[in-house]
C-alpha atoms as a PDB file:
ATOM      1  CA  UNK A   1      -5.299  71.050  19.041  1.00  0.00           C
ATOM      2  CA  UNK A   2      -2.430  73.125  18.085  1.00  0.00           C
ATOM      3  CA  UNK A   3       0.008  74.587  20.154  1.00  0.00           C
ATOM      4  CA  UNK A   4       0.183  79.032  19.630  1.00  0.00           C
ATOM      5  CA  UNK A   5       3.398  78.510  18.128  1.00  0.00           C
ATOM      6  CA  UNK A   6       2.524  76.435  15.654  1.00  0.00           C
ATOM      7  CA  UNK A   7      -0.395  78.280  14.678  1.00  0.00           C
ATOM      8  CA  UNK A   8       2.034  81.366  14.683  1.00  0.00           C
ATOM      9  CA  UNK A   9       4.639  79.621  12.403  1.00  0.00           C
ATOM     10  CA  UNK A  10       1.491  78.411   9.746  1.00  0.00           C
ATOM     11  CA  UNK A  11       0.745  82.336   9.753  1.00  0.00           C
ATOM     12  CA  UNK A  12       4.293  83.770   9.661  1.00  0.00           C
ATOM     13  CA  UNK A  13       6.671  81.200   8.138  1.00  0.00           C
ATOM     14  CA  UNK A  14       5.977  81.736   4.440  1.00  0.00           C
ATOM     15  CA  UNK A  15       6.208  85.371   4.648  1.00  0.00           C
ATOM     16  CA  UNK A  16       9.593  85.728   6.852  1.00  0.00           C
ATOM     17  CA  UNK A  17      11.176  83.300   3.756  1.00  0.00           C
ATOM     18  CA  UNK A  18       9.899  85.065   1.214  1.00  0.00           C
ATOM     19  CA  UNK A  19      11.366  88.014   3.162  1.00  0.00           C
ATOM     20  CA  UNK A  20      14.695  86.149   3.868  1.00  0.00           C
ATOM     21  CA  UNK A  21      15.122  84.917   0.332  1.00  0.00           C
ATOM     22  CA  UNK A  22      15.087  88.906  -0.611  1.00  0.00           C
ATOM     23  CA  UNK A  23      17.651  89.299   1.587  1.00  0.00           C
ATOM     24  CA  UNK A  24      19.542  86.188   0.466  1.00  0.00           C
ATOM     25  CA  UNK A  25      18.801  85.127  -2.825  1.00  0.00           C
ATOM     26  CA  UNK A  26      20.060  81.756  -0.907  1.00  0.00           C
ATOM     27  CA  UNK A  27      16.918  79.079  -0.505  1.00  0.00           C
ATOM     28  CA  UNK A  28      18.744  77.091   1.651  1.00  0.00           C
ATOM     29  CA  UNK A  29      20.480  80.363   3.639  1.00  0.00           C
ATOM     30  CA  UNK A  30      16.701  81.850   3.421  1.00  0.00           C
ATOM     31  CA  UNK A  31      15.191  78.579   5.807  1.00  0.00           C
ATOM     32  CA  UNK A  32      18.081  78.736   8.010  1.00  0.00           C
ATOM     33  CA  UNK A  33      17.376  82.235   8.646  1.00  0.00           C
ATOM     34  CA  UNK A  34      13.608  81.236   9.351  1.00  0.00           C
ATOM     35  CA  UNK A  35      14.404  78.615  11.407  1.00  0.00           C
ATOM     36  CA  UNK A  36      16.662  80.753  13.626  1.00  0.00           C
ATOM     37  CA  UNK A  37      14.042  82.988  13.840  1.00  0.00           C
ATOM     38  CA  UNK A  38      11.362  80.315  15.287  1.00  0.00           C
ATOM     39  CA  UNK A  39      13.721  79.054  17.311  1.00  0.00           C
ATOM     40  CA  UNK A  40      14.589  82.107  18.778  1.00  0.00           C
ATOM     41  CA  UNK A  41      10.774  83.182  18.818  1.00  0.00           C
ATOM     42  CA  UNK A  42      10.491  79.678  21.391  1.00  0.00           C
ATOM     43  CA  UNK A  43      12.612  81.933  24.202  1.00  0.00           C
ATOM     44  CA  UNK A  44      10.631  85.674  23.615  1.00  0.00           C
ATOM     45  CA  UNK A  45       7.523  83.953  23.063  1.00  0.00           C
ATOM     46  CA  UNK A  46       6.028  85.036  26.628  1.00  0.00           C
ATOM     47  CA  UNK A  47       6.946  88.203  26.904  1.00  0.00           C
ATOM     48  CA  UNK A  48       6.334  89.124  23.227  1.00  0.00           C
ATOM     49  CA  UNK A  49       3.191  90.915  22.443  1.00  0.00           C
ATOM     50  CA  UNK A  50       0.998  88.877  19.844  1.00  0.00           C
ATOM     51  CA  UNK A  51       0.550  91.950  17.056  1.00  0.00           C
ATOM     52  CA  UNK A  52       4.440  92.446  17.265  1.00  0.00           C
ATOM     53  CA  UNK A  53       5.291  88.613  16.526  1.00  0.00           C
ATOM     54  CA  UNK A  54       5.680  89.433  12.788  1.00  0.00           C
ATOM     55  CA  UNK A  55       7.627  92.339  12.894  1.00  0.00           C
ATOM     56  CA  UNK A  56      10.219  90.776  15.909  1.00  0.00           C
ATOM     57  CA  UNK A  57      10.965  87.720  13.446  1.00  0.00           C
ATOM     58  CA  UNK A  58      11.718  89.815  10.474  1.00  0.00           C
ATOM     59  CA  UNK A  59      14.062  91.910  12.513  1.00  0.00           C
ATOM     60  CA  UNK A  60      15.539  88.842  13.937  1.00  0.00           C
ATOM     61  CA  UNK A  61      15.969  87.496  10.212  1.00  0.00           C
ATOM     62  CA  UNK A  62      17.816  90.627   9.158  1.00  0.00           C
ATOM     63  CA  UNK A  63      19.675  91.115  11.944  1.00  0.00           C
ATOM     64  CA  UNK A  64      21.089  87.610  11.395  1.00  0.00           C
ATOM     65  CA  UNK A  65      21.413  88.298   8.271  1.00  0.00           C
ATOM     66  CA  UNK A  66      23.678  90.814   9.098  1.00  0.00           C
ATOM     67  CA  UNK A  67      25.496  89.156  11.052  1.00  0.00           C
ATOM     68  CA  UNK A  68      26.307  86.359   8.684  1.00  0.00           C
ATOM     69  CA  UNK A  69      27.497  88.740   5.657  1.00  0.00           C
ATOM     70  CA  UNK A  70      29.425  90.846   8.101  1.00  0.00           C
ATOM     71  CA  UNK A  71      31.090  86.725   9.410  1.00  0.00           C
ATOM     72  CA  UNK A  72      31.491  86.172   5.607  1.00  0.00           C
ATOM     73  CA  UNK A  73      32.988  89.513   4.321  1.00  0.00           C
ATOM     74  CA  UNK A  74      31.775  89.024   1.158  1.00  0.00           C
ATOM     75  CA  UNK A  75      28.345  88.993  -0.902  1.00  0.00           C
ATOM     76  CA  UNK A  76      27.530  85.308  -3.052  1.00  0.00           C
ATOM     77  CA  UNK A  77      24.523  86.998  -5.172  1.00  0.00           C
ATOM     78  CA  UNK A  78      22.188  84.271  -6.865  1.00  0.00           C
ATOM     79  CA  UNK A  79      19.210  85.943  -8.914  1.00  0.00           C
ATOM     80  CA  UNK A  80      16.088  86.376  -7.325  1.00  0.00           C
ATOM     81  CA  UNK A  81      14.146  84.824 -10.534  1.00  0.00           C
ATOM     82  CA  UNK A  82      15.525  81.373 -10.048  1.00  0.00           C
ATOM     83  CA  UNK A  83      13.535  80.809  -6.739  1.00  0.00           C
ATOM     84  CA  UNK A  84      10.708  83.378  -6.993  1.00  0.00           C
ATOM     85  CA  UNK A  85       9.243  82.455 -10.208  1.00  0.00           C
ATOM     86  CA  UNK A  86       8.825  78.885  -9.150  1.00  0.00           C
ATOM     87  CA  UNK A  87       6.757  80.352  -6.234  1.00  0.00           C
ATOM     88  CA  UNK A  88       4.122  82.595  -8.116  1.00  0.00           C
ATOM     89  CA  UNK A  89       1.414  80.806  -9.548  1.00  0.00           C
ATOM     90  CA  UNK A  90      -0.748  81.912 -12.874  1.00  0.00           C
ATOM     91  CA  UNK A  91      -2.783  78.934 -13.209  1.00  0.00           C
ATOM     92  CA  UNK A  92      -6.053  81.815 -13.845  1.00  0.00           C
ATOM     93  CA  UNK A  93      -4.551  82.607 -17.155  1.00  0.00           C
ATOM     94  CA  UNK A  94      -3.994  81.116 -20.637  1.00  0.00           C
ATOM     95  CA  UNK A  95      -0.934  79.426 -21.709  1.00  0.00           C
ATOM     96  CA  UNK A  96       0.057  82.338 -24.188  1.00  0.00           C
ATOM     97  CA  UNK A  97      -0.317  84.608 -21.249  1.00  0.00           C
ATOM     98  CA  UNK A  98       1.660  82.620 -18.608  1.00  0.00           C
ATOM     99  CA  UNK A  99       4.206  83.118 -21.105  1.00  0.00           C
ATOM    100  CA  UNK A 100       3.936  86.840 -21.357  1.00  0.00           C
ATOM    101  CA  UNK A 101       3.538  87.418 -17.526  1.00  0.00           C
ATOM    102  CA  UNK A 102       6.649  84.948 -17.389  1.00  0.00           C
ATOM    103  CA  UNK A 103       8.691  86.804 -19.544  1.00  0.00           C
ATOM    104  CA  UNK A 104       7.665  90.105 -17.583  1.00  0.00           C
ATOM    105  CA  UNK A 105       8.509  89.164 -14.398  1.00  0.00           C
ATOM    106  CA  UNK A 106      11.843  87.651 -15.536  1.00  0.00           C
ATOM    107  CA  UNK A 107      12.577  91.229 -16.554  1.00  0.00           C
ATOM    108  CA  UNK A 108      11.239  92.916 -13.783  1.00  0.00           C
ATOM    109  CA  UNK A 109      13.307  90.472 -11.575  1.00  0.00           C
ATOM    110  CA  UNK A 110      16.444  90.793 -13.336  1.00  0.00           C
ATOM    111  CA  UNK A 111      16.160  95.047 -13.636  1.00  0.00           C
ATOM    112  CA  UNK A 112      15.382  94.321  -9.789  1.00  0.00           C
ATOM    113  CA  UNK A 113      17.639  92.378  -8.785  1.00  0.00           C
ATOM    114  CA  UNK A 114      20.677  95.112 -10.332  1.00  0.00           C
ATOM    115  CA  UNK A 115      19.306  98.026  -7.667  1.00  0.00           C
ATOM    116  CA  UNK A 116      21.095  98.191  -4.498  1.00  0.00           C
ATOM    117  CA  UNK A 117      20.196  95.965  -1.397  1.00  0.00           C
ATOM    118  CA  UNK A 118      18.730  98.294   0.268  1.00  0.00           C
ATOM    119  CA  UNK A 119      16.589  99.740  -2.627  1.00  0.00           C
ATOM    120  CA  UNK A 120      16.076  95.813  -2.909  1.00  0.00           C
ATOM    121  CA  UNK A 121      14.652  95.144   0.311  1.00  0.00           C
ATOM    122  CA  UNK A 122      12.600  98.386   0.157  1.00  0.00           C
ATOM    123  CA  UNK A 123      10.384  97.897  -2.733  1.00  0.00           C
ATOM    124  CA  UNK A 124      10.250  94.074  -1.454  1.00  0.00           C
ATOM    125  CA  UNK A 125       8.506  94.991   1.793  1.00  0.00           C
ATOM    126  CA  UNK A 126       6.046  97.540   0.155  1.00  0.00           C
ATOM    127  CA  UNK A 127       5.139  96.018  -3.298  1.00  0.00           C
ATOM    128  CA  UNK A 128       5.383  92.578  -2.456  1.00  0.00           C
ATOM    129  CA  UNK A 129       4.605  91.788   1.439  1.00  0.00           C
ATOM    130  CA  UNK A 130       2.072  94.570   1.570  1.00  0.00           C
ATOM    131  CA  UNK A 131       4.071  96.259   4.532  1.00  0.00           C
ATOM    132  CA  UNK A 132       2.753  99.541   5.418  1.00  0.00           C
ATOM    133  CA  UNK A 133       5.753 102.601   5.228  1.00  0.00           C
ATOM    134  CA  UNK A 134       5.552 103.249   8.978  1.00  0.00           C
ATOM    135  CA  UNK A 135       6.449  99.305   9.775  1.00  0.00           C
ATOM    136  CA  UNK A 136       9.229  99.634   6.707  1.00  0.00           C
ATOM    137  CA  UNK A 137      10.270 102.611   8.606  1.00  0.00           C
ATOM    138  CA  UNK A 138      10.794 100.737  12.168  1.00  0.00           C
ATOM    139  CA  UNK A 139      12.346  97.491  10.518  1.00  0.00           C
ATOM    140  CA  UNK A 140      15.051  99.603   9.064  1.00  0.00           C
ATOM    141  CA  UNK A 141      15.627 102.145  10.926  1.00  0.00           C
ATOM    142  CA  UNK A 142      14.471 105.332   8.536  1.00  0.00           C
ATOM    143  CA  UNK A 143      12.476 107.880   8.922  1.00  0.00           C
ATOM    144  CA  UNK A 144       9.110 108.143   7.246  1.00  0.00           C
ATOM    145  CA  UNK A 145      10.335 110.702   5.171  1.00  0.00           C
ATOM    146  CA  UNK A 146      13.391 108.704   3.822  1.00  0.00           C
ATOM    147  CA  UNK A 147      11.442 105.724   3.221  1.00  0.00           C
ATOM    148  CA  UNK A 148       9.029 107.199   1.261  1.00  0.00           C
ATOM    149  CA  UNK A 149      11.841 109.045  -0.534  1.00  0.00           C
ATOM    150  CA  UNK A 150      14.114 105.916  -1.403  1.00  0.00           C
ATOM    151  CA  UNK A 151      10.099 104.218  -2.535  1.00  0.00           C
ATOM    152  CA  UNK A 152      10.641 107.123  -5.259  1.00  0.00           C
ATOM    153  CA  UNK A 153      13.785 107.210  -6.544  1.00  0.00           C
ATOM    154  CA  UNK A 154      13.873 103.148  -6.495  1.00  0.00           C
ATOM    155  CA  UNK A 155      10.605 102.921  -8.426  1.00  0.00           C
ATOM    156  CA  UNK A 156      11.863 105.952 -10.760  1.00  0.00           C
ATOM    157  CA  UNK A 157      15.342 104.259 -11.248  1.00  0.00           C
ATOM    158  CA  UNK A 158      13.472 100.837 -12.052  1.00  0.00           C
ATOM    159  CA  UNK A 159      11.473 102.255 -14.251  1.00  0.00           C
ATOM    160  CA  UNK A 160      14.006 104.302 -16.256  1.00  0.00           C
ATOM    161  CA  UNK A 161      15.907 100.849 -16.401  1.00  0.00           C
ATOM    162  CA  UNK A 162      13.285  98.583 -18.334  1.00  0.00           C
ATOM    163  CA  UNK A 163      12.222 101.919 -20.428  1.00  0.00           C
ATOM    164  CA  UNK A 164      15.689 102.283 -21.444  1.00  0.00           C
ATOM    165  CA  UNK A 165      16.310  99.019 -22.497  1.00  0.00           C
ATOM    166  CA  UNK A 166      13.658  96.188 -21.728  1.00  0.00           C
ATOM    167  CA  UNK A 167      15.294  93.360 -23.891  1.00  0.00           C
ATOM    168  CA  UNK A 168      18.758  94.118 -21.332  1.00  0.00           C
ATOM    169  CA  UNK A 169      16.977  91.771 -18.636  1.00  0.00           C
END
């Protein structure tokens, strides 16, 4: 029988590195973070409400974050399409549309991975980890009203970028 933990990391792991590798764009920084954050988790675990488990390990992965880039004074960007794409599956579609859905995403990824961090991490927590605005909101410390807005402008500026010039990424 397995332990709560456990059964909290099989729920939670994959999503807090898929989170921490949009922070990073580091695989091997990306599992540190998520290790941290388990390990960590082993101390709160009895006084942390179940439904808040997800949310307390992202925070604890950006926070650490932080705290690492603020250590390192510096930013060591590596783009987000050499460790994403090997993680999305399209094994539901021809071979001559893999290709075209490859090719899509490496744009996407690339005109992406150009925005700012935190337009970055935005559109990462609402398009691709489902988050609801009001959790975006609490994880980074905005307002409804200014995520929503920076949602807007992200997804306008992305989308001005691969009208302008899709063939640039």
């Amino acid at each position: 029988m397995k332990s709560e933990l456990a059964i909290l990391y099989e729920r939670y792991a994959k999503e807090c590195w898929l989170y921490s590798l949009s922070l990073t764009k580091d695989v091997t920084l990306a599992e540190d973070l998520v290790s941290d954050a388990f390990f960590k988790l082993l101390d709160a675990f009895a006084t942390l409400p179940e439904e808040r488990v997800k949310f307390w390990l992202l925070r604890v992965i950006k926070n650490h974050y932080i705290d690492i880039t603020r250590k390192k004074k510096r930013w060591h960007i590596i783009p987000l399409t050499k460790t994403t794409a090997q993680t999305i599956s399209d094994s539901d579609f021809s071979p001559l549309e893999q290709l075209l859905q490859t090719e899509e995403k490496k744009q996407l990824y690339h005109a992406l991975d150009t925005l700012p961090q935190d337009q970055q991490e935005l559109l990462y927590l609402f398009y691709f980890l489902d988050w609801p605005i009001k959790e975006i909101a609490a994880l980074t410390n905005l307002s409804l009203g200014q995520v929503k807005t920076r949602l807007y402008r992200s997804r306008k500026q992305l989308k001005e970028m691969l009208q302008d010039d899709p063939t640039k990424f």
